[in-house]
C-alpha atoms as a PDB file:
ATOM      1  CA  UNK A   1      73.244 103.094 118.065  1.00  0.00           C
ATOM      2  CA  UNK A   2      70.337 101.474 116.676  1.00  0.00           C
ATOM      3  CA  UNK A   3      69.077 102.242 113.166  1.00  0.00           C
ATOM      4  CA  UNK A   4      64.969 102.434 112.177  1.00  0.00           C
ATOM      5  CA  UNK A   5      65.412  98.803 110.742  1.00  0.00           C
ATOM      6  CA  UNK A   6      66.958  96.994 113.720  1.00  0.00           C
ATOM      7  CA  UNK A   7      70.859  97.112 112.542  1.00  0.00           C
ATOM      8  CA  UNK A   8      73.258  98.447 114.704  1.00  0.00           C
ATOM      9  CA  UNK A   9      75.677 100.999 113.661  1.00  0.00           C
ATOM     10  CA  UNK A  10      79.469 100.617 113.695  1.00  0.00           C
ATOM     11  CA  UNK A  11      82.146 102.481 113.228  1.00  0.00           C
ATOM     12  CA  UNK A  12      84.122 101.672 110.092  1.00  0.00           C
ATOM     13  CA  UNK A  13      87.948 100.250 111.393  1.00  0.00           C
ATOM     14  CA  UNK A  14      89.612 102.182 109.226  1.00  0.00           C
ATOM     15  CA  UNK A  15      88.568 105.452 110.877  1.00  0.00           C
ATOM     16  CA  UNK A  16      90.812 104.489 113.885  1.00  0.00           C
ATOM     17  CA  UNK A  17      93.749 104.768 111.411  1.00  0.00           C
ATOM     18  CA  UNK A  18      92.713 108.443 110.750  1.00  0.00           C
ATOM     19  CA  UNK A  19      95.070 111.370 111.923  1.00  0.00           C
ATOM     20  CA  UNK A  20      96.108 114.967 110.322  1.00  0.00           C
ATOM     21  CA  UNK A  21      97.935 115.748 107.210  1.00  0.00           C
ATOM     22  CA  UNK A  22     101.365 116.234 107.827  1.00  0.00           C
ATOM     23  CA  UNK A  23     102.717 119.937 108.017  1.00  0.00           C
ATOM     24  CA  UNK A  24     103.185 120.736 104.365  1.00  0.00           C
ATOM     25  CA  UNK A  25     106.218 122.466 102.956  1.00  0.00           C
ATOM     26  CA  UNK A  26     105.849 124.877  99.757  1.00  0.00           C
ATOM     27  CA  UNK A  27     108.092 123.877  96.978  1.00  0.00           C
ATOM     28  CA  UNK A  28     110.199 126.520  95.539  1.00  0.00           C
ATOM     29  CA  UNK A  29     108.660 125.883  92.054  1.00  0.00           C
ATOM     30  CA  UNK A  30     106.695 128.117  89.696  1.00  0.00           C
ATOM     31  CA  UNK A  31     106.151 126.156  86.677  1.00  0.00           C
ATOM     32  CA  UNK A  32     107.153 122.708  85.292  1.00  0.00           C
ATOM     33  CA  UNK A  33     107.062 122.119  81.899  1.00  0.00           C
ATOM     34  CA  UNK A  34     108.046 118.576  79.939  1.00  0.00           C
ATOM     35  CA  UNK A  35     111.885 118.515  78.515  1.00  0.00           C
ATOM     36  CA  UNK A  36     111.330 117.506  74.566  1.00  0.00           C
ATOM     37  CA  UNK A  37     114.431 115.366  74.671  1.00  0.00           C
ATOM     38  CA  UNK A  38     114.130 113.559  77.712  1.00  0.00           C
ATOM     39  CA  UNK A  39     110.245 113.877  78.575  1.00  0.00           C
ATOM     40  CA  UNK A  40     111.441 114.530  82.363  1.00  0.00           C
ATOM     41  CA  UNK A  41     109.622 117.305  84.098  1.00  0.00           C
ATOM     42  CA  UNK A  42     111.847 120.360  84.692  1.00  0.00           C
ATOM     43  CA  UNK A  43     110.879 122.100  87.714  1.00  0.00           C
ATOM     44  CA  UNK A  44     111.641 126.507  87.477  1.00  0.00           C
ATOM     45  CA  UNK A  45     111.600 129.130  89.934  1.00  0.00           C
ATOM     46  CA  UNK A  46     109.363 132.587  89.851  1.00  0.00           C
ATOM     47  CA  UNK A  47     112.671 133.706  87.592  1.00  0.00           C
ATOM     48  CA  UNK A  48     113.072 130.933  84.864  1.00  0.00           C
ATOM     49  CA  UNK A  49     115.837 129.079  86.796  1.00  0.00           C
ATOM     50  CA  UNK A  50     115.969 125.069  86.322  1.00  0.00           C
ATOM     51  CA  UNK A  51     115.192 124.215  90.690  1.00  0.00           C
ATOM     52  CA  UNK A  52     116.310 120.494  91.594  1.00  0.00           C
ATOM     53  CA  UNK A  53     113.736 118.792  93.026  1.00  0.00           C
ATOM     54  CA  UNK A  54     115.268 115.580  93.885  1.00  0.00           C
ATOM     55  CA  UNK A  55     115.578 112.301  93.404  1.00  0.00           C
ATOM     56  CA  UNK A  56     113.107 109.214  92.987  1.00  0.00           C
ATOM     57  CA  UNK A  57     113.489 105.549  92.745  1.00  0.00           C
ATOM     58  CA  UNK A  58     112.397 103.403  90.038  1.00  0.00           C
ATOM     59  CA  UNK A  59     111.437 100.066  89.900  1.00  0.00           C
ATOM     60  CA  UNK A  60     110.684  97.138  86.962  1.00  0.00           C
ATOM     61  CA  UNK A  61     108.844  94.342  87.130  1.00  0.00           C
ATOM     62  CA  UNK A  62     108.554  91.048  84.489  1.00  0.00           C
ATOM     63  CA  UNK A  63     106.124  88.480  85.164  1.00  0.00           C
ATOM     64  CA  UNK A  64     105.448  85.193  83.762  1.00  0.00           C
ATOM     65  CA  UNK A  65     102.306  83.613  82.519  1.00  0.00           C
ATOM     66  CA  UNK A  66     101.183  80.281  83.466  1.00  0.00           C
ATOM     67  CA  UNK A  67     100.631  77.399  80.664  1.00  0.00           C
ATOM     68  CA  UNK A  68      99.241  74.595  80.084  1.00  0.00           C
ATOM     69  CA  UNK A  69      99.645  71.347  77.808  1.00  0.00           C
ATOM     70  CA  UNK A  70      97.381  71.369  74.805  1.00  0.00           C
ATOM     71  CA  UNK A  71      95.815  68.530  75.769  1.00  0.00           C
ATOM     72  CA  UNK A  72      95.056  69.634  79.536  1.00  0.00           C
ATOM     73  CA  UNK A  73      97.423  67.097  80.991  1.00  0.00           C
ATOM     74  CA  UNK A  74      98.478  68.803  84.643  1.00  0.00           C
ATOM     75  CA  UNK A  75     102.246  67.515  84.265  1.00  0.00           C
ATOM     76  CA  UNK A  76     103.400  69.489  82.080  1.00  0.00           C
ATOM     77  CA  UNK A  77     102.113  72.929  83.321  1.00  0.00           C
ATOM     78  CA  UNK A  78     104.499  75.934  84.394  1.00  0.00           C
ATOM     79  CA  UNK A  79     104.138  78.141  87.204  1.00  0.00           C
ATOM     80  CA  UNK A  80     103.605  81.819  87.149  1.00  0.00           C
ATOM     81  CA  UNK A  81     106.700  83.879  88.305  1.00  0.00           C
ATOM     82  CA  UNK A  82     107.302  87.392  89.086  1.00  0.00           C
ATOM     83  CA  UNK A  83     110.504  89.454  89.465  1.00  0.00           C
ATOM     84  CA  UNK A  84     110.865  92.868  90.739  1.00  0.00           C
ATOM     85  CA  UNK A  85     113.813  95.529  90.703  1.00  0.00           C
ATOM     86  CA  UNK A  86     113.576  98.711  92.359  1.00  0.00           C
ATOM     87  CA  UNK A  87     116.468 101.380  92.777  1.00  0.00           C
END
């Protein structure tokens, strides 16, 4: 297709990647409020009970910055480094 200044239209490749939303499943939760003590989120059912939800992974990450030598000398300059843990 041809636009009114000359261009011609393509289709964005990302909307090849498109398909439907998975089926969904309805979580047996009514309300979640924050626990004080932990600051988790506690999930409850339509009658107050704690429902488990499941488990998540966590992950931490430290990174190092790079430096250089007050007086710009390249020698003496350290790499930047980055760790990761995840559970």
């Amino acid at each position: 297709m041809t636009t009114a200044t000359g261009l011609t239209a393509t289709r964005p490749w990302g909307a090849s990647r498109l398909a439907p939303y998975p089926t969904t499943v309805r979580l047996p939760h009514a309300a979640v409020e924050v626990d004080p003590d932990t600051q988790l989120g506690v999930f409850r059912d339509c009658h107050g009970q704690v429902v488990e939800m499941g488990k998540h992974g966590t992950g931490t990450g430290t990174e190092t910055n790079v430096t250089t030598s007050s007086d710009n000398q390249t020698g003496n300059d350290q790499g930047k480094d980055q760790e990761n843990d995840q559970d």
